[in-house]
C-alpha atoms as a PDB file:
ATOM      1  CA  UNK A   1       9.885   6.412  10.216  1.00  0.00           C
ATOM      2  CA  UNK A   2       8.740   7.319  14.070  1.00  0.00           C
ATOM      3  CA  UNK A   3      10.055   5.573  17.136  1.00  0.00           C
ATOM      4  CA  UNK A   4       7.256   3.401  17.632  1.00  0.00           C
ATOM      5  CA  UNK A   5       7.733   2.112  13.722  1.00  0.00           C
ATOM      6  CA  UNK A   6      10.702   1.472  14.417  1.00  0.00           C
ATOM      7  CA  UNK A   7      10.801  -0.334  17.315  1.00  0.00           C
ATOM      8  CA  UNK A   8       8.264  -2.418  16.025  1.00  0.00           C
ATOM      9  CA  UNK A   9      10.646  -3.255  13.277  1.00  0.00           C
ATOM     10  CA  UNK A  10      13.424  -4.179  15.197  1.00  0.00           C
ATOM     11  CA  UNK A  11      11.373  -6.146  17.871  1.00  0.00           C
ATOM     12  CA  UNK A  12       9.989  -8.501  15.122  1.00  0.00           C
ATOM     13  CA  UNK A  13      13.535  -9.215  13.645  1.00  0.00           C
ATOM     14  CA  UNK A  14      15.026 -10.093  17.082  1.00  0.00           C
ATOM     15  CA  UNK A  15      14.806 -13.737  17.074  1.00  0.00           C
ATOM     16  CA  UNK A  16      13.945 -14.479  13.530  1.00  0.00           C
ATOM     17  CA  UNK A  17      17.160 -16.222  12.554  1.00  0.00           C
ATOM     18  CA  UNK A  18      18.087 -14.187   9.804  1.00  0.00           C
ATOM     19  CA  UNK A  19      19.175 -10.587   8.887  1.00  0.00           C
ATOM     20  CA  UNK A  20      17.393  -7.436   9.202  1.00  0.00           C
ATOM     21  CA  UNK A  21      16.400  -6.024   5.934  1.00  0.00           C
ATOM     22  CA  UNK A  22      18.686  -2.525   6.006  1.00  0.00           C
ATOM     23  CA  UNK A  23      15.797  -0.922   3.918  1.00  0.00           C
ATOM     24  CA  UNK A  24      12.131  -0.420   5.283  1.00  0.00           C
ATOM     25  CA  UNK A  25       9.216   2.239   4.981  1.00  0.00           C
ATOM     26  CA  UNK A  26       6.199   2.994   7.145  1.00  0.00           C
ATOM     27  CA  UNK A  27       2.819   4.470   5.720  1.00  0.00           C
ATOM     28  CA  UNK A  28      -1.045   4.529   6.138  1.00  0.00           C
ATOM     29  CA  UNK A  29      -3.165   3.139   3.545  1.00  0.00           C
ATOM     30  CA  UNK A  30      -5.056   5.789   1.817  1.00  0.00           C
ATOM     31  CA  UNK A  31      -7.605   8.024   2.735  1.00  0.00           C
ATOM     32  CA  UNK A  32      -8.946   5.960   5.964  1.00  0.00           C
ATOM     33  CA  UNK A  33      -6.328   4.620   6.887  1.00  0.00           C
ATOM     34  CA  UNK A  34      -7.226   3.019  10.175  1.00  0.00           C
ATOM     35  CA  UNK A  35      -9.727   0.613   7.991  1.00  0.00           C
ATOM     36  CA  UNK A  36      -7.313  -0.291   5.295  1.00  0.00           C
ATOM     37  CA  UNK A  37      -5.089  -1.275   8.353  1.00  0.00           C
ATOM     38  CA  UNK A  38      -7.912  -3.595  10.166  1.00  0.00           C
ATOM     39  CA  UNK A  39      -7.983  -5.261   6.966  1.00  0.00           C
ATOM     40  CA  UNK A  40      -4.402  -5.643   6.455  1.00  0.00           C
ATOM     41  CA  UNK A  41      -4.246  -7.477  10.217  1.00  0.00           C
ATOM     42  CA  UNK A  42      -7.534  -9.455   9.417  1.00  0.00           C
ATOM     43  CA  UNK A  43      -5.972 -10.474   6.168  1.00  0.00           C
ATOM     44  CA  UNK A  44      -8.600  -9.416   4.117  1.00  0.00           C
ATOM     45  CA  UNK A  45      -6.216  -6.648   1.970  1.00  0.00           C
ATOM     46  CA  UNK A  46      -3.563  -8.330   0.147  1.00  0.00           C
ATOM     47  CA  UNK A  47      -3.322  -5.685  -2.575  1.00  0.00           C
ATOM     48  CA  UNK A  48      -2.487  -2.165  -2.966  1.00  0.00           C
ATOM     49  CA  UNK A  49      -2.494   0.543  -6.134  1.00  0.00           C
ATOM     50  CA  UNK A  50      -1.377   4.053  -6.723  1.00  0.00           C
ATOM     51  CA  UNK A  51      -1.066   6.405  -9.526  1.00  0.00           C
ATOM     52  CA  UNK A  52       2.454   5.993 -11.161  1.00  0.00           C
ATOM     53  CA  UNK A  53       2.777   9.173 -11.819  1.00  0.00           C
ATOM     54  CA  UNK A  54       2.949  10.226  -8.497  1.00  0.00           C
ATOM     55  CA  UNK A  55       6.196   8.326  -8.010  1.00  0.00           C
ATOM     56  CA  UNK A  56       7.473  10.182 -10.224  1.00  0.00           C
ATOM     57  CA  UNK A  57       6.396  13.563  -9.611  1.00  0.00           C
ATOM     58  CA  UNK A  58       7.158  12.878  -5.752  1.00  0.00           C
ATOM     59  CA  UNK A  59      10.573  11.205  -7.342  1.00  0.00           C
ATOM     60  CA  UNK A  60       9.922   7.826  -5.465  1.00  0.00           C
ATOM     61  CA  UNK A  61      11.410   4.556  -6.553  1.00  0.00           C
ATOM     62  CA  UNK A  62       8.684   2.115  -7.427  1.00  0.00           C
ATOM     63  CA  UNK A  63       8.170  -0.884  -5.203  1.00  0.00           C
ATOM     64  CA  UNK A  64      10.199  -3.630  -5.294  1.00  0.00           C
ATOM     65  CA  UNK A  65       9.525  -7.306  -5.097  1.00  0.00           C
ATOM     66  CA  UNK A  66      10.902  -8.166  -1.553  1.00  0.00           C
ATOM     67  CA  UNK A  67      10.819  -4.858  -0.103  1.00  0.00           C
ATOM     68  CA  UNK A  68       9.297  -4.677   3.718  1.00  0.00           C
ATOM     69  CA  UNK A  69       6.764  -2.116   4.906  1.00  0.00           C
ATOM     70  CA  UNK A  70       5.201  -1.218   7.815  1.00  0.00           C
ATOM     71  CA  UNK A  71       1.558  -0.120   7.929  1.00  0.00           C
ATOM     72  CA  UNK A  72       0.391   2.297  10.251  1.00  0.00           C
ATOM     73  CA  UNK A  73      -2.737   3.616  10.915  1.00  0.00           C
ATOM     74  CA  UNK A  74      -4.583   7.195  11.557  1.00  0.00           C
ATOM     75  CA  UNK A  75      -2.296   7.598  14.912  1.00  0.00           C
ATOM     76  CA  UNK A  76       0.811   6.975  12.651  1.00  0.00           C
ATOM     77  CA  UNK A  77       1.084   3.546  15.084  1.00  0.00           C
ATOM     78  CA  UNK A  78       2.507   0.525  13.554  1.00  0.00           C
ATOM     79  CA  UNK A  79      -0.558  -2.535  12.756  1.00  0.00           C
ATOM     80  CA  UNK A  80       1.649  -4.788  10.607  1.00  0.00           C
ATOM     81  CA  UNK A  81       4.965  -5.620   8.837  1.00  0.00           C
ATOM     82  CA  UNK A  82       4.352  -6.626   4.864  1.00  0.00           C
ATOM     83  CA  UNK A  83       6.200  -7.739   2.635  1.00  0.00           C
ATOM     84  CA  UNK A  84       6.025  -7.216  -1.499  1.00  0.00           C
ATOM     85  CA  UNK A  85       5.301 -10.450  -3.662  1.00  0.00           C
ATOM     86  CA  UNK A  86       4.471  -8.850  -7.184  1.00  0.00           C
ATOM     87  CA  UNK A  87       4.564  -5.376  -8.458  1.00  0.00           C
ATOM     88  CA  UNK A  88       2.432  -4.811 -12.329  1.00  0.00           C
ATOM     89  CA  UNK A  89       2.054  -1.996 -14.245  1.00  0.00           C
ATOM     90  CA  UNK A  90      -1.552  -0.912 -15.923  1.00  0.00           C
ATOM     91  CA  UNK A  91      -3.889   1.213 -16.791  1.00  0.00           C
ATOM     92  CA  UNK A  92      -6.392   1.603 -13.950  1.00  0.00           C
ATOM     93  CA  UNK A  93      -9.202   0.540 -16.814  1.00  0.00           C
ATOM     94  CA  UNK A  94      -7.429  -2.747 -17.480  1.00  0.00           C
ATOM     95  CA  UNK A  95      -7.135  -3.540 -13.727  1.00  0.00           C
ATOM     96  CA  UNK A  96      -8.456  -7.290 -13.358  1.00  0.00           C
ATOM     97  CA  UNK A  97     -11.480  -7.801 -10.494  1.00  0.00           C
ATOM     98  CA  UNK A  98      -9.594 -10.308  -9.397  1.00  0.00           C
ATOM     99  CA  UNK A  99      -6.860  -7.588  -7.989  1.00  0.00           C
ATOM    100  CA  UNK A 100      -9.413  -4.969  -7.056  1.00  0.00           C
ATOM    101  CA  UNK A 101     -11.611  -7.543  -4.712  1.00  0.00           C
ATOM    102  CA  UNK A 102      -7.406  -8.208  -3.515  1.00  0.00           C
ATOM    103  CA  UNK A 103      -7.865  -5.088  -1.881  1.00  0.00           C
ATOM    104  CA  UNK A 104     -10.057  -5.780  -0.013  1.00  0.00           C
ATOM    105  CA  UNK A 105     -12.237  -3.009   0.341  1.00  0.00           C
ATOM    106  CA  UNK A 106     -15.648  -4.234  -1.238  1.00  0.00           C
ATOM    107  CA  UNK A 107     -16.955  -4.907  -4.793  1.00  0.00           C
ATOM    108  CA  UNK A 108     -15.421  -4.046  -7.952  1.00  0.00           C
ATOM    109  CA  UNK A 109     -18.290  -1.055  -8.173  1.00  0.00           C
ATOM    110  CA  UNK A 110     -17.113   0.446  -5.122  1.00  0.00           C
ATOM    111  CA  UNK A 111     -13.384  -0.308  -5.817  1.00  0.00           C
ATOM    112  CA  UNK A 112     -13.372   1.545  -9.072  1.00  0.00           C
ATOM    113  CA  UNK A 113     -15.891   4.444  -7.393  1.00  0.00           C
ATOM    114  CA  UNK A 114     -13.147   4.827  -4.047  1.00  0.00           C
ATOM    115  CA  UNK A 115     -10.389   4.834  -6.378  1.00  0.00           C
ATOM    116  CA  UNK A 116     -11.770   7.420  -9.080  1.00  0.00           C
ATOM    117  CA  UNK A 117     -12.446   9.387  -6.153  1.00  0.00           C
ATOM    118  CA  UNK A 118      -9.120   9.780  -4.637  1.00  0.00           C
ATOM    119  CA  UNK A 119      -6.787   9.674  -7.258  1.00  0.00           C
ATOM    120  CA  UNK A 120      -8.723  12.662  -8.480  1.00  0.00           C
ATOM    121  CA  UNK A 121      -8.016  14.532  -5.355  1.00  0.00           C
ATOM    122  CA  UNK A 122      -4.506  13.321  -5.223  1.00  0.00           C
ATOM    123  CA  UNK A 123      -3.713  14.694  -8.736  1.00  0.00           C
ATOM    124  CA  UNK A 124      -5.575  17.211  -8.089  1.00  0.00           C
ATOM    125  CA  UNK A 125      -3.268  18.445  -4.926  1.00  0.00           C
ATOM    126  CA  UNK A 126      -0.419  18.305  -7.805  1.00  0.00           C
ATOM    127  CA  UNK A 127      -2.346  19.702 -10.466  1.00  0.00           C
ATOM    128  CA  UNK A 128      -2.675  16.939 -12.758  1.00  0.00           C
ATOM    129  CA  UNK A 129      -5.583  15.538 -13.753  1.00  0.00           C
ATOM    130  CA  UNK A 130      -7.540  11.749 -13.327  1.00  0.00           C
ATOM    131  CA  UNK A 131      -8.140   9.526 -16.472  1.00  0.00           C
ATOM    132  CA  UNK A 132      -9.379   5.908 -16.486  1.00  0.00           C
ATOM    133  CA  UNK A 133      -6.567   5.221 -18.446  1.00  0.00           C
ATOM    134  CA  UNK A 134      -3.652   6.475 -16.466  1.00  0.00           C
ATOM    135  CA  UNK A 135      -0.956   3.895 -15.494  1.00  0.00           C
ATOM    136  CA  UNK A 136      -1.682   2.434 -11.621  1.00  0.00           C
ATOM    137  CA  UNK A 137       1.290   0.618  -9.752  1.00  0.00           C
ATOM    138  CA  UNK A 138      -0.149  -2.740  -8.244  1.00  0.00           C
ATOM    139  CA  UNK A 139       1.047  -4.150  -5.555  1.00  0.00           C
ATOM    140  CA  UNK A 140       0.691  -7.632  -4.148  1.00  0.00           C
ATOM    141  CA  UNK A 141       1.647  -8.534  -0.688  1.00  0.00           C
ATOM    142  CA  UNK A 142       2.013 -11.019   2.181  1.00  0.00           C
ATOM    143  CA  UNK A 143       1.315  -9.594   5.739  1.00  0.00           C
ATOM    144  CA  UNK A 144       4.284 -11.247   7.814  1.00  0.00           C
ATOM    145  CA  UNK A 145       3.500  -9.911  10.964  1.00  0.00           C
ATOM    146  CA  UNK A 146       0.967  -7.841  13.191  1.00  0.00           C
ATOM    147  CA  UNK A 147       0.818  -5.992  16.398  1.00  0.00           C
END
């Protein structure tokens, strides 16, 4: 996490009347990350996916329920503070509209297109290759905070 994260982190917290999570990661969203942040702050994004598989070939643990995050955009500067309310297992085939048009990012058409698009590249970079089928991690969150 850079110093700005992390001051952002710590400045929310003072304040709030209870303890600091110990535990907190900062990422961008994707491949445009700047506009999967604006929609995070304009609460429009309330819903995230990746390939499972990459957690494990990147040996990540898989998101917890309750776990904090802070988003960041293109400049790696912090945009918001969520929090994790669900986390699902499923094949990207079987993912409901409902969750996809929780991302926020359009229709399910363009949802499905985006997302075929760069997990291919992202397996790709690891040499493994994109099926409709292959297990996503979904996400649900809250956005507790913005800059």
């Amino acid at each position: 996490m850079n110093k700005q994260a992390e001051k952002f982190w710590n400045n929310y917290w003072v304040g709030q009347g209870q303890a600091k999570p110990e535990k907190v990661e900062a990422f961008q969203f994707g491949a445009e990350a700047d506009w999967l942040a604006d929609l995070v702050v304009e609460g429009k994004k309330t819903a995230t996916c990746s390939a499972h598989v990459l957690y494990e070939v990147e040996n990540e643990p898989l998101p917890q329920v309750g776990q904090y995050n802070i988003v960041l955009d293109a400049k790696e500067e912090p945009v918001a503070i969520i929090r994790v309310t669900e986390v699902s297992i499923m094949p990207m085939n079987e993912v409901p509209v409902e969750f996809a048009l929780a991302e926020g990012e359009g229709d399910y058409e363009f949802w499905w297109s985006a997302h075929e698009k760069f997990f291919t590249n992202e397996l790709e970079a690891h040499g493994l290759e994109y099926s409709e089928s292959m297990p996503l991690v979904c996400e649900r969150f809250e956005t507790i905070h913005t800059k």
